[in-house]
PDB file of N, CA and C in Angstrom:
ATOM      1  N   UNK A   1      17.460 -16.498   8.346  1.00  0.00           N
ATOM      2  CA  UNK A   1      16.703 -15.470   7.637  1.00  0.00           C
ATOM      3  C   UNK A   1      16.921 -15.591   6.130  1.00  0.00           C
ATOM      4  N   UNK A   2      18.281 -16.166   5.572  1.00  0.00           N
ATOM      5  CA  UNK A   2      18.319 -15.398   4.363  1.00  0.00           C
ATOM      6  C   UNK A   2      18.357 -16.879   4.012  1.00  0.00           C
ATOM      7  N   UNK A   3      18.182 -18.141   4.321  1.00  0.00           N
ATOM      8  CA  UNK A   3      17.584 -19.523   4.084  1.00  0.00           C
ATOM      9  C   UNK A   3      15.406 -19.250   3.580  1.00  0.00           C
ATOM     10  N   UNK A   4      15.200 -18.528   4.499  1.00  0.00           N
ATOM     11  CA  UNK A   4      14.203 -18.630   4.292  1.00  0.00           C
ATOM     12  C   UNK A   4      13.499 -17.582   2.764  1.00  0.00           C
ATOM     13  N   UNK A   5      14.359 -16.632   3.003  1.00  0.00           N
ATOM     14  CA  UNK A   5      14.277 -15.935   1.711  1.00  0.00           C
ATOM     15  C   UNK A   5      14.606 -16.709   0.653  1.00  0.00           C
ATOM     16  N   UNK A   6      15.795 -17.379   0.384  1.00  0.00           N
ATOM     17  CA  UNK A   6      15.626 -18.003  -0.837  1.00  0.00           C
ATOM     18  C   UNK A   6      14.834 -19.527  -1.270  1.00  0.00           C
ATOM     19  N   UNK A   7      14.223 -19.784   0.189  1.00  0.00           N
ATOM     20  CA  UNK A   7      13.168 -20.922  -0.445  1.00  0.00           C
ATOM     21  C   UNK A   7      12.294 -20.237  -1.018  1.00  0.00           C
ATOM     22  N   UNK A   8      11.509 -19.003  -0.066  1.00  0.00           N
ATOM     23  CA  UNK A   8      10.485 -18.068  -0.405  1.00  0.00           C
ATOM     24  C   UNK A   8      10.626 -17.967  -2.410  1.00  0.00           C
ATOM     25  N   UNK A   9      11.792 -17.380  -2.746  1.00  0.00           N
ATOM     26  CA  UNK A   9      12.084 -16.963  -3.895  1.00  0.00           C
ATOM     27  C   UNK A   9      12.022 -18.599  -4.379  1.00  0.00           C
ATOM     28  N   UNK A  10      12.628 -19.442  -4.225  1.00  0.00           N
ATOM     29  CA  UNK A  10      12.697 -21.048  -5.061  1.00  0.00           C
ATOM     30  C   UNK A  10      11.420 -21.380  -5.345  1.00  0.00           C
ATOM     31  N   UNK A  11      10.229 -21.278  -4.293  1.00  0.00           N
ATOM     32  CA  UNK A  11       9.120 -21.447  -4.261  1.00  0.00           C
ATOM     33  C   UNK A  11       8.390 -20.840  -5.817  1.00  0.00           C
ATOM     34  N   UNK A  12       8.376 -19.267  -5.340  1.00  0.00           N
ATOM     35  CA  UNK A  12       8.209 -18.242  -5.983  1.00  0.00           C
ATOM     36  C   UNK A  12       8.344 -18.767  -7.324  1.00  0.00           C
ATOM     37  N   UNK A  13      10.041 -19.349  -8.097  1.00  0.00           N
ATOM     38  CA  UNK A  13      10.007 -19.883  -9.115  1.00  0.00           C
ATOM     39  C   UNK A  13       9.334 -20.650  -9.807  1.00  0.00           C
ATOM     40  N   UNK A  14       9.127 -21.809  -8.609  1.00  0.00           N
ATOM     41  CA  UNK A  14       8.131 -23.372  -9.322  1.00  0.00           C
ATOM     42  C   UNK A  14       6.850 -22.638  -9.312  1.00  0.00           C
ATOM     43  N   UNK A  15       6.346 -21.805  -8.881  1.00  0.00           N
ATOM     44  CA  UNK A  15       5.097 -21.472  -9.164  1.00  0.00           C
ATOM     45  C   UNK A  15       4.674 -20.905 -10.391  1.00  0.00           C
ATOM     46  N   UNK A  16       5.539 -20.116 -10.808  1.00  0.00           N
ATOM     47  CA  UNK A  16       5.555 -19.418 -12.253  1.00  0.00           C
ATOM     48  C   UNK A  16       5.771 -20.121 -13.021  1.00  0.00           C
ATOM     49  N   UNK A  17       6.379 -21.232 -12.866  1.00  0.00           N
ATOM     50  CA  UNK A  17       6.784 -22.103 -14.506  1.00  0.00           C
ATOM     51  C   UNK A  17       5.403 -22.938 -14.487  1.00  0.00           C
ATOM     52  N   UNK A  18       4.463 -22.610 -13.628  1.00  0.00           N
ATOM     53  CA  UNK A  18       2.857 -23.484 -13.078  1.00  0.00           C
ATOM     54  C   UNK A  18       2.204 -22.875 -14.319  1.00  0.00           C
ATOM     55  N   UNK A  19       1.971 -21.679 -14.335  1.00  0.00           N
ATOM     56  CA  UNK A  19       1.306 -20.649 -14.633  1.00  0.00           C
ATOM     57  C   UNK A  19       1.422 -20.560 -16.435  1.00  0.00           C
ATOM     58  N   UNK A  20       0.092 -20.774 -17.090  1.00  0.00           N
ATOM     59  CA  UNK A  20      -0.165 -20.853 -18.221  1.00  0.00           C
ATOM     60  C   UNK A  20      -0.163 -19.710 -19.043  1.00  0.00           C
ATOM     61  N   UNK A  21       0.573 -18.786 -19.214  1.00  0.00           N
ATOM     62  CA  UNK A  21       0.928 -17.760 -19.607  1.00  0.00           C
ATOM     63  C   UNK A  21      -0.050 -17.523 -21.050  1.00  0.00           C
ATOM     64  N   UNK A  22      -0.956 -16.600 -21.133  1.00  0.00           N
ATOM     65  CA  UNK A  22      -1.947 -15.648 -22.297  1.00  0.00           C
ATOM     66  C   UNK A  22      -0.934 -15.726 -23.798  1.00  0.00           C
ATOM     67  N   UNK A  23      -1.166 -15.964 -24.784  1.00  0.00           N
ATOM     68  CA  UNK A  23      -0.680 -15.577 -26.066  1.00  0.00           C
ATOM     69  C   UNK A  23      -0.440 -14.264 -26.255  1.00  0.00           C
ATOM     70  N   UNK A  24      -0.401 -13.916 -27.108  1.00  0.00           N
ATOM     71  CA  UNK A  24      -0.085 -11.864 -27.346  1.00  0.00           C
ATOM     72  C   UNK A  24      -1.460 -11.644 -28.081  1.00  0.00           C
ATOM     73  N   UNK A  25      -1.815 -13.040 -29.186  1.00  0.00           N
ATOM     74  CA  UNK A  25      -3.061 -12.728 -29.906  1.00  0.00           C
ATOM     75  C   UNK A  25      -4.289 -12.693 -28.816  1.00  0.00           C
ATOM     76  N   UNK A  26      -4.243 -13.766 -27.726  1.00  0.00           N
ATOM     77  CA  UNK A  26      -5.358 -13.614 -26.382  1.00  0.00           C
ATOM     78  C   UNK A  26      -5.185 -12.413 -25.946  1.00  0.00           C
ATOM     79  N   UNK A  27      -4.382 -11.748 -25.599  1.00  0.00           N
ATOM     80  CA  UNK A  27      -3.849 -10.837 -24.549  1.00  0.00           C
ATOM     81  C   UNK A  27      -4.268  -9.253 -25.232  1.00  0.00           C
ATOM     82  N   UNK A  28      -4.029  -9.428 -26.877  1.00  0.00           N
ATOM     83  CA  UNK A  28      -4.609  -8.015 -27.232  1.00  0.00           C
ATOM     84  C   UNK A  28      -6.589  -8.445 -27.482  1.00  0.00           C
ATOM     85  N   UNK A  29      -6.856  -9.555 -27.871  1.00  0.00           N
ATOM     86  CA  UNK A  29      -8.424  -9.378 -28.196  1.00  0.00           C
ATOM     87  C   UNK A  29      -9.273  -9.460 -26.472  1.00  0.00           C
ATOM     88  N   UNK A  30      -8.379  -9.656 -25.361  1.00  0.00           N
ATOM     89  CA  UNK A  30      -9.299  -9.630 -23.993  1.00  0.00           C
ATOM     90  C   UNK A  30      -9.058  -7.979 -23.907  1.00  0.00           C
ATOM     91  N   UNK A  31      -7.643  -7.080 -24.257  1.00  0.00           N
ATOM     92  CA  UNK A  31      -7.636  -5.572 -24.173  1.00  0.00           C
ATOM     93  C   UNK A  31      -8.825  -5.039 -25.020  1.00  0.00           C
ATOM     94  N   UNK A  32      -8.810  -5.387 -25.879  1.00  0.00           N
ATOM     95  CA  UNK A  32      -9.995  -4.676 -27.083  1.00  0.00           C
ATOM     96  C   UNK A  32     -11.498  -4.795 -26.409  1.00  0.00           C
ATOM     97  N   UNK A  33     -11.831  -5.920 -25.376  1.00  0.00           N
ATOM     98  CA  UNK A  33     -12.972  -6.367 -24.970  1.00  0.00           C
ATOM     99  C   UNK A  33     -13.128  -5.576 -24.256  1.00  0.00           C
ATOM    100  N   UNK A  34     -11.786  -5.323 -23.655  1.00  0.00           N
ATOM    101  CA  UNK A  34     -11.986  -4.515 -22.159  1.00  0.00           C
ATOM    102  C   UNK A  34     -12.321  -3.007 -22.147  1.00  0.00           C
ATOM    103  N   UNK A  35     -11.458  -2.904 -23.480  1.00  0.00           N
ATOM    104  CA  UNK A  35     -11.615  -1.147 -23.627  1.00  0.00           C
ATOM    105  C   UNK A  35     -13.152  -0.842 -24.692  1.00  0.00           C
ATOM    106  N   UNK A  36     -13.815  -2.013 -25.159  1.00  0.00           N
ATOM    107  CA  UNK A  36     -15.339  -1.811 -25.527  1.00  0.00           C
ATOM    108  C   UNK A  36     -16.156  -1.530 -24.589  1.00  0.00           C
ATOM    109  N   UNK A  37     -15.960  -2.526 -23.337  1.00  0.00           N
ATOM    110  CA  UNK A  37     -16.948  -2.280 -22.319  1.00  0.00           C
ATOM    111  C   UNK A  37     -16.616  -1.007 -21.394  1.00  0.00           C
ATOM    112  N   UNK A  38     -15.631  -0.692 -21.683  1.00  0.00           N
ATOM    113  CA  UNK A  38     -15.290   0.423 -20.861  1.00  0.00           C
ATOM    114  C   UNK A  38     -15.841   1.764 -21.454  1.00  0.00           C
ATOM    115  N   UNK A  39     -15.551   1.674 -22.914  1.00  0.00           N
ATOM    116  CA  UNK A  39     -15.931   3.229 -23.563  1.00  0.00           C
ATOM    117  C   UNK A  39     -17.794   2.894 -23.183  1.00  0.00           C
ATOM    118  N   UNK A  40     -17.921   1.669 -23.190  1.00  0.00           N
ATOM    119  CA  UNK A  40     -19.983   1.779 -23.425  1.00  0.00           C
ATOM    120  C   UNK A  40     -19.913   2.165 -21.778  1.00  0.00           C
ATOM    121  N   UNK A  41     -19.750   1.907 -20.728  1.00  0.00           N
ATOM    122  CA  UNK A  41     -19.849   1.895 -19.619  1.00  0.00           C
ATOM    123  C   UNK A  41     -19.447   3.534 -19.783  1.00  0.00           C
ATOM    124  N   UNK A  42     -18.811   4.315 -20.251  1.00  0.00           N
ATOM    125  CA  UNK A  42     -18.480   5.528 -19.681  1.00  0.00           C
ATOM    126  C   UNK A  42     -19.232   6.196 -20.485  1.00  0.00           C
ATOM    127  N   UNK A  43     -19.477   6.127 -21.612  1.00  0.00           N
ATOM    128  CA  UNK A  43     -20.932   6.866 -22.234  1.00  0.00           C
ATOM    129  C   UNK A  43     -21.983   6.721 -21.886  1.00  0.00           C
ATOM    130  N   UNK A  44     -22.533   5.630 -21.035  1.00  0.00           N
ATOM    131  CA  UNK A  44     -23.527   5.333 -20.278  1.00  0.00           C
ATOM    132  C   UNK A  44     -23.773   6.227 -19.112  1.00  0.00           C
ATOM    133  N   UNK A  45     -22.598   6.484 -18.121  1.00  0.00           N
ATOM    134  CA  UNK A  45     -22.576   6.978 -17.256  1.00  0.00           C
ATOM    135  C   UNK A  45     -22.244   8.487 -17.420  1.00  0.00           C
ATOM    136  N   UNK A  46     -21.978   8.925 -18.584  1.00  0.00           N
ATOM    137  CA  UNK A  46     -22.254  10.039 -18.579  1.00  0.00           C
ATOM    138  C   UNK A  46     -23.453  10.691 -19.052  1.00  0.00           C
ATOM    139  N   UNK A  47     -24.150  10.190 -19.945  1.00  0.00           N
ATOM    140  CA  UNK A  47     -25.426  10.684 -20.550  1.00  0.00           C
ATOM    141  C   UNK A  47     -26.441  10.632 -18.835  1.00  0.00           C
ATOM    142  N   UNK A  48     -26.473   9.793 -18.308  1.00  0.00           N
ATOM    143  CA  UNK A  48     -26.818   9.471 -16.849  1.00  0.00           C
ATOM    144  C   UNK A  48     -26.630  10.684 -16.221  1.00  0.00           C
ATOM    145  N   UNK A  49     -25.013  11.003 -16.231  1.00  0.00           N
ATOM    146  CA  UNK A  49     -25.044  12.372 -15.659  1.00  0.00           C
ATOM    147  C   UNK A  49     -25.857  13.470 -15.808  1.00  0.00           C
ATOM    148  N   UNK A  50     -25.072  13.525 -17.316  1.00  0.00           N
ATOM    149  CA  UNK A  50     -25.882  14.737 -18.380  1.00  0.00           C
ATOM    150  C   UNK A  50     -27.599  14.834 -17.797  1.00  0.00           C
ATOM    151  N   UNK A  51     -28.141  13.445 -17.738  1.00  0.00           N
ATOM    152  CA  UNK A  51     -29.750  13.718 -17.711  1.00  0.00           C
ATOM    153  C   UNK A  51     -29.837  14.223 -16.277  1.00  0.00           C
ATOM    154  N   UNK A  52     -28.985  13.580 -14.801  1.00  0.00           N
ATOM    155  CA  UNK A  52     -29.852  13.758 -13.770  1.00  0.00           C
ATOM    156  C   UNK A  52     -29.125  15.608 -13.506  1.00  0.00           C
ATOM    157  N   UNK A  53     -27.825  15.698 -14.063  1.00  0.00           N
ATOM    158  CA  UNK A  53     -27.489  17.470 -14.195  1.00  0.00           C
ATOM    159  C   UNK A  53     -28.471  18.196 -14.260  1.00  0.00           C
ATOM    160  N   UNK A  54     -28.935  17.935 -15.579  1.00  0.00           N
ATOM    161  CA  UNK A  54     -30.543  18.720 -16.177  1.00  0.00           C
ATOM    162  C   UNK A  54     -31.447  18.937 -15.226  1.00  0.00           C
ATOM    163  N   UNK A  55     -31.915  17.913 -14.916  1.00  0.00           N
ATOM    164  CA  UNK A  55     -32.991  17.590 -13.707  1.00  0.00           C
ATOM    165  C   UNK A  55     -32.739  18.308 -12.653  1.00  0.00           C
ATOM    166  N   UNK A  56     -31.703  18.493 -11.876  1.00  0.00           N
ATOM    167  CA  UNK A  56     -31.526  19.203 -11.193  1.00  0.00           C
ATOM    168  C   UNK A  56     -31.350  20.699 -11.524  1.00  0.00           C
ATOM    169  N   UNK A  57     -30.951  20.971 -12.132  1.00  0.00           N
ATOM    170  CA  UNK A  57     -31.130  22.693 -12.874  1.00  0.00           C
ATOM    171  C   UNK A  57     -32.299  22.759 -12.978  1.00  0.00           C
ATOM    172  N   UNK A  58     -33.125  21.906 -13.403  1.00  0.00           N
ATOM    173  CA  UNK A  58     -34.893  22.512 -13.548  1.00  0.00           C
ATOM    174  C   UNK A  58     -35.428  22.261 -11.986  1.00  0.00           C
ATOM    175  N   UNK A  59     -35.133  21.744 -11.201  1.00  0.00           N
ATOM    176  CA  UNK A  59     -35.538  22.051 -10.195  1.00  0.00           C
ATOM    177  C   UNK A  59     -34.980  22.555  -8.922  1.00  0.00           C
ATOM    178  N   UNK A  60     -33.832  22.825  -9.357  1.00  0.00           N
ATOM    179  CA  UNK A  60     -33.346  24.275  -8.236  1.00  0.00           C
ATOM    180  C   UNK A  60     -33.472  25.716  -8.982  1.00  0.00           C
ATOM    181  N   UNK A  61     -33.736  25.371 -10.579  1.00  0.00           N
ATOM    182  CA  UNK A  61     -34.240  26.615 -10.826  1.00  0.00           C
ATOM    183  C   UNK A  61     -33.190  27.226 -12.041  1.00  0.00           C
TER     184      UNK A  61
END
C-alpha cells in the first residue's frame, strides 16, 4: 500500500517539473481578460433582466 503511494506521489513529481508554469506578467493580463469579459457578460445579463422584468410587469399588470 504505502509502495504504491509513494510511486503515486514520485509520479505526481515528474509530472509537475513537465508543466510549463504562466509568468506573473501572463498570469495577471489573462486575470484582467477574464474579469473584462466577466463585468461585460454581467451587465449584459442584467439589462436582459431589467428588460424581460419590465415586460413582465406590463403584462401581468
Amino acid at each position: 500500500m504505502f509502495k504504491r503511494f509513494r510511486k503515486f506521489l514520485g509520479d505526481v513529481r515528474s509530472e509537475f517539473k513537465k508543466v510549463t508554469w504562466p509568468t506573473r506578467e501572463t498570469t495577471i493580463k489573462q486575470t484582467g481578460v477574464v474579469l473584462v469579459i466577466v463585468s461585460i457578460v454581467a451587465v449584459f445579463l442584467g439589462v436582459i433582466d431589467y428588460g424581460l422584468s419590465g415586460l413582465v410587469k406590463l403584462i401581468i399588470g
